[in-house]
PDB file of N, CA and C in Angstrom:
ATOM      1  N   UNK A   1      -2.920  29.933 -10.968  1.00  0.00           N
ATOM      2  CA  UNK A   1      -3.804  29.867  -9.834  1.00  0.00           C
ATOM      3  C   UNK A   1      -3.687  28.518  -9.109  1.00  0.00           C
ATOM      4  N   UNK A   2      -3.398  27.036 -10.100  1.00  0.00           N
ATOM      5  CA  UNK A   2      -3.234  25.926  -9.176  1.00  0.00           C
ATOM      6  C   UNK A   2      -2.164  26.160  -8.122  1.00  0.00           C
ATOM      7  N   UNK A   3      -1.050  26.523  -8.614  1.00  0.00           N
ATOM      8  CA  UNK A   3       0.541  26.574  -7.585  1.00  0.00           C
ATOM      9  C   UNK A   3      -0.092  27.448  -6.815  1.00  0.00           C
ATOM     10  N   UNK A   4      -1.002  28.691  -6.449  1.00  0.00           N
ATOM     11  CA  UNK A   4      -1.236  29.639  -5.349  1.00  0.00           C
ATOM     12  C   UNK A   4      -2.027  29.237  -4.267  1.00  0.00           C
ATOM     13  N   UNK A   5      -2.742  27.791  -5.003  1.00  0.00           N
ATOM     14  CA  UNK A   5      -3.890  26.708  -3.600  1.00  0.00           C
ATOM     15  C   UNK A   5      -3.610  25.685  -3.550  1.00  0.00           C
ATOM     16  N   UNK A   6      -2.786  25.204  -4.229  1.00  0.00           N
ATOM     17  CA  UNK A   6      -2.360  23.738  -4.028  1.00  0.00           C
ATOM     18  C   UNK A   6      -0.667  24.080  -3.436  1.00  0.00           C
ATOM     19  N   UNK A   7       0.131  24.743  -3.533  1.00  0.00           N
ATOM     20  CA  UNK A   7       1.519  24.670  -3.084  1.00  0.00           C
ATOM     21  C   UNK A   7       1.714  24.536  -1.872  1.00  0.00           C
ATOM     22  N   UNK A   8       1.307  25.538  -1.268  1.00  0.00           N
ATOM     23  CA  UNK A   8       1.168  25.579   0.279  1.00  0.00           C
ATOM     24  C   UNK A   8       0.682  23.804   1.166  1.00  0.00           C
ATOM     25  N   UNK A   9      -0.287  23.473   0.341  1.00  0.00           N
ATOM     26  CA  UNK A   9      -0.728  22.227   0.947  1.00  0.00           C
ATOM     27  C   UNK A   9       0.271  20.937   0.143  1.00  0.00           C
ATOM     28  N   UNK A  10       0.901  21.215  -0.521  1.00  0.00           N
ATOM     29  CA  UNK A  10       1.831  20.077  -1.540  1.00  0.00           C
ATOM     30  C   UNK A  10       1.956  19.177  -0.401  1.00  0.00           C
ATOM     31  N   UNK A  11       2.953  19.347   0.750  1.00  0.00           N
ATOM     32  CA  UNK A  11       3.287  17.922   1.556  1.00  0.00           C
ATOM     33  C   UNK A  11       2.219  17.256   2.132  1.00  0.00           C
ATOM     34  N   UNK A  12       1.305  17.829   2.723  1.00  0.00           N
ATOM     35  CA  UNK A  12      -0.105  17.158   3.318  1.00  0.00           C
ATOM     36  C   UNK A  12      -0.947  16.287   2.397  1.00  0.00           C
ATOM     37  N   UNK A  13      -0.555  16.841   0.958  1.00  0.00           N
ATOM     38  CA  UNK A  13      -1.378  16.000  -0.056  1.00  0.00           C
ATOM     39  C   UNK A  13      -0.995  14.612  -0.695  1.00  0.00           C
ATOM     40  N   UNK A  14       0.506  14.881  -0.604  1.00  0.00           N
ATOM     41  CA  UNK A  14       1.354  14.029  -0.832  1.00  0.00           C
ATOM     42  C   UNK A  14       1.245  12.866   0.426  1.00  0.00           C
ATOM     43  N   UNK A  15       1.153  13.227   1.772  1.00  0.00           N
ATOM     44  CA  UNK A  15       1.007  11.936   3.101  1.00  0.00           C
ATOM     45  C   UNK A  15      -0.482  11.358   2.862  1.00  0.00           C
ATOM     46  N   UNK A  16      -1.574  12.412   2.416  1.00  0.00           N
ATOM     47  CA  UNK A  16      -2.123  11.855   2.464  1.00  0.00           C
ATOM     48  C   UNK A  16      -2.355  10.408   1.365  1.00  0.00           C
ATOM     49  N   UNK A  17      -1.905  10.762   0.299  1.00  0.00           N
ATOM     50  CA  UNK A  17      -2.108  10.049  -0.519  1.00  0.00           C
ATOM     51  C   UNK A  17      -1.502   9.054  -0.307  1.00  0.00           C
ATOM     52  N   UNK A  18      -0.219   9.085   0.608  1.00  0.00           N
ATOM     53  CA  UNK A  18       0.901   7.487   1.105  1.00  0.00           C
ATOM     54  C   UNK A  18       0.127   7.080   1.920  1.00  0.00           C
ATOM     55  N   UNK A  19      -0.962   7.660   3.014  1.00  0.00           N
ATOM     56  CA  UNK A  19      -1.581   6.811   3.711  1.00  0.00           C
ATOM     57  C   UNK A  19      -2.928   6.042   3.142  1.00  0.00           C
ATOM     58  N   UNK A  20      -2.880   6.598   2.253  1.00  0.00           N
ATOM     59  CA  UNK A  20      -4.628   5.888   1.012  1.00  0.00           C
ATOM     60  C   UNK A  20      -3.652   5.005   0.458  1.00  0.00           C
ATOM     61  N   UNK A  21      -2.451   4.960  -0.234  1.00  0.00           N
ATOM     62  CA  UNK A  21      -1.745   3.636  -0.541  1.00  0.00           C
ATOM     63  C   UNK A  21      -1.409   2.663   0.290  1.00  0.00           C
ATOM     64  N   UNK A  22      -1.367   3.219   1.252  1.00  0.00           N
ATOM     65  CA  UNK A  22      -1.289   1.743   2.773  1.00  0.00           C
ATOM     66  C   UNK A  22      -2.220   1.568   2.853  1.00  0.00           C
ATOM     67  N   UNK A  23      -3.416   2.040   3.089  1.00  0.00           N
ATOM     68  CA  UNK A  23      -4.902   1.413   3.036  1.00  0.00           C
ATOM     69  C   UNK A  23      -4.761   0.459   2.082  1.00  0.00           C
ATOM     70  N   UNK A  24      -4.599   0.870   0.764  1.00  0.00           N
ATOM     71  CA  UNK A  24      -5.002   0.070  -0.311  1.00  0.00           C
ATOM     72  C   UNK A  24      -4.254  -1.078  -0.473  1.00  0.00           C
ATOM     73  N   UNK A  25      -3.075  -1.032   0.506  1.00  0.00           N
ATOM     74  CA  UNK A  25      -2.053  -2.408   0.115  1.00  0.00           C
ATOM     75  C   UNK A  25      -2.609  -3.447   1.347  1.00  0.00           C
ATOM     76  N   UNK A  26      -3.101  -3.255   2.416  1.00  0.00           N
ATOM     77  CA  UNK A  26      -3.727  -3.703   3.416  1.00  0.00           C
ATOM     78  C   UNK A  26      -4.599  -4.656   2.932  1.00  0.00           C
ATOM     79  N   UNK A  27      -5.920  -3.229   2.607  1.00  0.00           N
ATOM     80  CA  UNK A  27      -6.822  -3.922   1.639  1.00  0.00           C
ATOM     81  C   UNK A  27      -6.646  -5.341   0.979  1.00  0.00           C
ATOM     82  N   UNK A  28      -5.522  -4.915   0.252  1.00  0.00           N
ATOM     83  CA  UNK A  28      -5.573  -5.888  -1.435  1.00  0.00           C
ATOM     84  C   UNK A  28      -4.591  -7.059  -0.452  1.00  0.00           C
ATOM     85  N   UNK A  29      -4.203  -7.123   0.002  1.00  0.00           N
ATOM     86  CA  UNK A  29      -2.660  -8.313   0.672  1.00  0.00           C
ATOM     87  C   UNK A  29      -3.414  -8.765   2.073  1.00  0.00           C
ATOM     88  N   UNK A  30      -4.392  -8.697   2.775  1.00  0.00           N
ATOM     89  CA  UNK A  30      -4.935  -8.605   4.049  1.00  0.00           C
ATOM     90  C   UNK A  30      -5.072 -10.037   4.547  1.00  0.00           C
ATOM     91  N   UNK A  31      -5.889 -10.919   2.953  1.00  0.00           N
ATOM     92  CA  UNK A  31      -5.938 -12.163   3.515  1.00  0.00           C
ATOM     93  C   UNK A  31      -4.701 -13.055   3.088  1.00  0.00           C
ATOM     94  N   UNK A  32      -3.436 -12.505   2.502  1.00  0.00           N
ATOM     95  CA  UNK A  32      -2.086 -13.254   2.560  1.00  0.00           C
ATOM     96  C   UNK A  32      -1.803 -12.927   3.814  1.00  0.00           C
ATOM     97  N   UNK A  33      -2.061 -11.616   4.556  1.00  0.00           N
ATOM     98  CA  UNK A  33      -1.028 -11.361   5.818  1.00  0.00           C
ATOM     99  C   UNK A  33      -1.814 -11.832   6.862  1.00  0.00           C
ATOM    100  N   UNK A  34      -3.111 -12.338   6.895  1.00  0.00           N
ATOM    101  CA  UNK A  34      -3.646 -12.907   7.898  1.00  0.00           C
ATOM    102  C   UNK A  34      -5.029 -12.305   8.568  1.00  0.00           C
ATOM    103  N   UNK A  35      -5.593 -11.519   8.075  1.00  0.00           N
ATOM    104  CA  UNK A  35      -6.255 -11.220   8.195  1.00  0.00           C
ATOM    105  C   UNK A  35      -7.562 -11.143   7.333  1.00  0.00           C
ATOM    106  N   UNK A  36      -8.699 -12.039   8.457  1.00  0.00           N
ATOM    107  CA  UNK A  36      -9.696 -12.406   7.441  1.00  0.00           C
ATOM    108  C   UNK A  36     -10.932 -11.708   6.277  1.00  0.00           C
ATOM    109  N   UNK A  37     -10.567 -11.438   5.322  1.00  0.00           N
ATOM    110  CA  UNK A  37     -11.492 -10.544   4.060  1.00  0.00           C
ATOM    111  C   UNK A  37     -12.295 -11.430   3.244  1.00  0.00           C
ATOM    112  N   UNK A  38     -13.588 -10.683   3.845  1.00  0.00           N
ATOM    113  CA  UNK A  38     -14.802 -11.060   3.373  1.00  0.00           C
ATOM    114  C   UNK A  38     -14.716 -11.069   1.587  1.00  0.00           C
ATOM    115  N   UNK A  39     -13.894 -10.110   1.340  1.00  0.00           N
ATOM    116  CA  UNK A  39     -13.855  -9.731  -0.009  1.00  0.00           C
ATOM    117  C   UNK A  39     -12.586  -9.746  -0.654  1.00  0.00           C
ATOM    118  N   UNK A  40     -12.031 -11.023  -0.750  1.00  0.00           N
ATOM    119  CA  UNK A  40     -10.526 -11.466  -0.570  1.00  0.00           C
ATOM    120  C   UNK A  40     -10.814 -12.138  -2.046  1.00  0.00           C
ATOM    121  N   UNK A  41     -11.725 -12.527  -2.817  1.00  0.00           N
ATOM    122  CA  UNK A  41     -12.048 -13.158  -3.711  1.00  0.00           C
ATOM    123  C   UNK A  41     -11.797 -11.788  -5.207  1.00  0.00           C
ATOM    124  N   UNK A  42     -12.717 -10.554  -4.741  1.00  0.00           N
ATOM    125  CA  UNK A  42     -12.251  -9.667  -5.359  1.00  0.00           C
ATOM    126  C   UNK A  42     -11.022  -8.583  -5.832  1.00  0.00           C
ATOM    127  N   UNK A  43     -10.550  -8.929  -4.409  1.00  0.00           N
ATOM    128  CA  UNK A  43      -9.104  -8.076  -3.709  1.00  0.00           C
ATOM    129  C   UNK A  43      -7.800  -8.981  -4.699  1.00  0.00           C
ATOM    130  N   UNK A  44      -8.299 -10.047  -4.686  1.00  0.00           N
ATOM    131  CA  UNK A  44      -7.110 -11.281  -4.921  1.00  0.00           C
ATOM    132  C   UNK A  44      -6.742 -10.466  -7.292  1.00  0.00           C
ATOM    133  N   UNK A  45      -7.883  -9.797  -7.424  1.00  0.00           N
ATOM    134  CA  UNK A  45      -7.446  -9.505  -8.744  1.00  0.00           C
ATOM    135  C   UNK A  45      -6.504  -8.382  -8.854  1.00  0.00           C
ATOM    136  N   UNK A  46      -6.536  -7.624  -7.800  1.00  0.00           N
ATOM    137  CA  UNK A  46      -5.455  -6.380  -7.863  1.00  0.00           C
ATOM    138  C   UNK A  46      -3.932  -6.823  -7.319  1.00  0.00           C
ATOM    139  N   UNK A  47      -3.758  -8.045  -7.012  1.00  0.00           N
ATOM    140  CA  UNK A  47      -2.546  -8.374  -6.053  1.00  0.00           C
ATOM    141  C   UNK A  47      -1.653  -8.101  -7.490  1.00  0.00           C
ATOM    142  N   UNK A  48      -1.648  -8.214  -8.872  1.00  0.00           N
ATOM    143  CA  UNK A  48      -0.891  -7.679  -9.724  1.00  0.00           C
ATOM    144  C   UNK A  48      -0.381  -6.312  -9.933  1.00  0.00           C
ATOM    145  N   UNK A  49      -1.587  -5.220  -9.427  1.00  0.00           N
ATOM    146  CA  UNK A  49      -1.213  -4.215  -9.563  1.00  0.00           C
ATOM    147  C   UNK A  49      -0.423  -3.888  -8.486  1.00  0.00           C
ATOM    148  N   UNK A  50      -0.368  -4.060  -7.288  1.00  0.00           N
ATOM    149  CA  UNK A  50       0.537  -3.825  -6.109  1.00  0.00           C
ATOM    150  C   UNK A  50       1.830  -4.649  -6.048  1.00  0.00           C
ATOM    151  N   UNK A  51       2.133  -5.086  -6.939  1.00  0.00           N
ATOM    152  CA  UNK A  51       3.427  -6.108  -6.402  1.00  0.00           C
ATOM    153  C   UNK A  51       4.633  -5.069  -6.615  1.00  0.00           C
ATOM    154  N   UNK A  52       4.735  -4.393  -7.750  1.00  0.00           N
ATOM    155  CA  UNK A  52       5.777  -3.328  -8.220  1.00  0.00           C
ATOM    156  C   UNK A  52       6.704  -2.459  -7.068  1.00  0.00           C
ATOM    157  N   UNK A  53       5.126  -1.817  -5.983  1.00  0.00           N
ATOM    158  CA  UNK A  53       5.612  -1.332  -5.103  1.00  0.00           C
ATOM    159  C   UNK A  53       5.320  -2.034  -3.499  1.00  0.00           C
ATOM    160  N   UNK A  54       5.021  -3.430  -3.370  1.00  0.00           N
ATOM    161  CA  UNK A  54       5.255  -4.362  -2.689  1.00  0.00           C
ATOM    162  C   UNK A  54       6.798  -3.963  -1.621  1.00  0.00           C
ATOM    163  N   UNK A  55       7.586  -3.817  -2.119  1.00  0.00           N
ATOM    164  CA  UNK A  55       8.917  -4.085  -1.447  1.00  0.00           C
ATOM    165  C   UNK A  55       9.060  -2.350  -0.652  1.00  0.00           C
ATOM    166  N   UNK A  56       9.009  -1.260  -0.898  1.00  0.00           N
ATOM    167  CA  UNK A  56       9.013  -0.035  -0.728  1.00  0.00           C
ATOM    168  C   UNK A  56       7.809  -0.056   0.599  1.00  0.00           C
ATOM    169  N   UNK A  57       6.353  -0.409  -0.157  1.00  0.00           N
ATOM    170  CA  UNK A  57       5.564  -0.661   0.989  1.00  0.00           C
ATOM    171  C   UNK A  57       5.792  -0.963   2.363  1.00  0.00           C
ATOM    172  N   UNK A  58       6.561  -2.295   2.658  1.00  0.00           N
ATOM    173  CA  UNK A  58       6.973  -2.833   3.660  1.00  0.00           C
ATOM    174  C   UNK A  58       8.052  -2.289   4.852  1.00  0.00           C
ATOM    175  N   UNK A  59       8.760  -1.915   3.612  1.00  0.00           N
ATOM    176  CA  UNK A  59       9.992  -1.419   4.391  1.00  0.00           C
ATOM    177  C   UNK A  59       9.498   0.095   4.886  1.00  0.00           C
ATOM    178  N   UNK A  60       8.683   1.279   4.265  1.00  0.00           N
ATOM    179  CA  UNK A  60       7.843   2.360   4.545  1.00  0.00           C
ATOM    180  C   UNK A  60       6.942   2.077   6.177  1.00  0.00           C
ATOM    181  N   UNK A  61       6.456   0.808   5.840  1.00  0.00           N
ATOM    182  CA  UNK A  61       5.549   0.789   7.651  1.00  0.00           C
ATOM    183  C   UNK A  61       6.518   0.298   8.694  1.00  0.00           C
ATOM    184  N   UNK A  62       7.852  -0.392   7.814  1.00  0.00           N
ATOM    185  CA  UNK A  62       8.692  -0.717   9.167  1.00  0.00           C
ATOM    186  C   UNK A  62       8.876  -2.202   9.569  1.00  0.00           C
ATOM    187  N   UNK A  63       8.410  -2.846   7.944  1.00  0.00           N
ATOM    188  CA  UNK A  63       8.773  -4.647   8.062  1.00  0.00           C
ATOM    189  C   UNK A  63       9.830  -4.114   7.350  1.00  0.00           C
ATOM    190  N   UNK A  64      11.486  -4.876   8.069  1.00  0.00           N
ATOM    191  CA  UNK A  64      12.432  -5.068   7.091  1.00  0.00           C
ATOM    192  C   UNK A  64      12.420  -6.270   6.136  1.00  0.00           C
ATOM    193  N   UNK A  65      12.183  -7.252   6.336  1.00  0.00           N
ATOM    194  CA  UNK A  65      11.312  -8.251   5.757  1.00  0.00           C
ATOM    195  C   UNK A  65      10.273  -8.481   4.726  1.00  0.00           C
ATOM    196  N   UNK A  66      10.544  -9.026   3.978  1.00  0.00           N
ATOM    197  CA  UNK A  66       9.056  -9.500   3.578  1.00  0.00           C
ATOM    198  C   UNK A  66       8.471 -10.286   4.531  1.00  0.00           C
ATOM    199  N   UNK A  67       6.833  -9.433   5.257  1.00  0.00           N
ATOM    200  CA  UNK A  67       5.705 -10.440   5.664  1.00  0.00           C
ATOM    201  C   UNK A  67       5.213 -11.500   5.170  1.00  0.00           C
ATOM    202  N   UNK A  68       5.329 -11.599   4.042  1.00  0.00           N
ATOM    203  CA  UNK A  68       4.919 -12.892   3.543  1.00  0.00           C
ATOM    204  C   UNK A  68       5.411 -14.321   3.194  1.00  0.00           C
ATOM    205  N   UNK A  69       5.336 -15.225   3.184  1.00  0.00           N
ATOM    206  CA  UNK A  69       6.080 -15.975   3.150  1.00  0.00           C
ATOM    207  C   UNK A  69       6.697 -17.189   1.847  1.00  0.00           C
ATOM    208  N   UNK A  70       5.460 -16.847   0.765  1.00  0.00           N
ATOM    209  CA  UNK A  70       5.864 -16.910  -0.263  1.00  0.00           C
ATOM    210  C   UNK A  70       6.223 -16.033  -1.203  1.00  0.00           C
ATOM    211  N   UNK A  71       6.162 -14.855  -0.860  1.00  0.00           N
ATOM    212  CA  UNK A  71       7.314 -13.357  -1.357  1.00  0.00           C
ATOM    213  C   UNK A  71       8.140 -13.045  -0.971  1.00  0.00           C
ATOM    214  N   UNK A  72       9.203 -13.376  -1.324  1.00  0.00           N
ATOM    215  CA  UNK A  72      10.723 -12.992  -0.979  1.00  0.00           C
ATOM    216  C   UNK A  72      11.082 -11.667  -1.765  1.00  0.00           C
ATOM    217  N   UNK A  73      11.229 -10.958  -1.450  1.00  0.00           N
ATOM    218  CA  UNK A  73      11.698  -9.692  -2.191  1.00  0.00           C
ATOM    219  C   UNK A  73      12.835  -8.929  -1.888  1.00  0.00           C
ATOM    220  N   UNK A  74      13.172  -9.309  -0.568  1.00  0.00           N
ATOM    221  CA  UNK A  74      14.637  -8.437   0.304  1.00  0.00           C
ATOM    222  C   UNK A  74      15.448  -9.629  -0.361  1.00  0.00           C
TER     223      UNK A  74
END
């Protein structure tokens, strides 16, 4: 019964979930990339969990680059 309500929607579930991971890398990286977070104190503990897919991230929205300038990753 899952594959007969979930298949049909598989790709929509899948974007959506890449666009809740760009939220969340925004989120967590916002006040390295310049933008000021009120809650940059809390955010600053997950910057471990995002580094893995850090490099994929970037190049996905269309920086060939690393934005940052003490992360070199290309």
């Amino acid at each position: 019964m899952h594959e007969f309500y979930v298949g049909p929607y598989r790709q929509m579930f899948l974007s959506e979930k890449r666009s809740e991971d760009d939220l969340f890398m925004i989120v967590v990286l916002g006040e390295a990339l310049g933008v000021p977070d009120p809650a940059a104190f809390y955010s600053a503990e997950l910057m471990p969990a995002v580094w893995d897919d850090f490099h994929a991230w970037h190049r996905r929205i269309g920086i060939p680059d690393s934005p940052l300038d003490h992360i070199a990753c290309c």
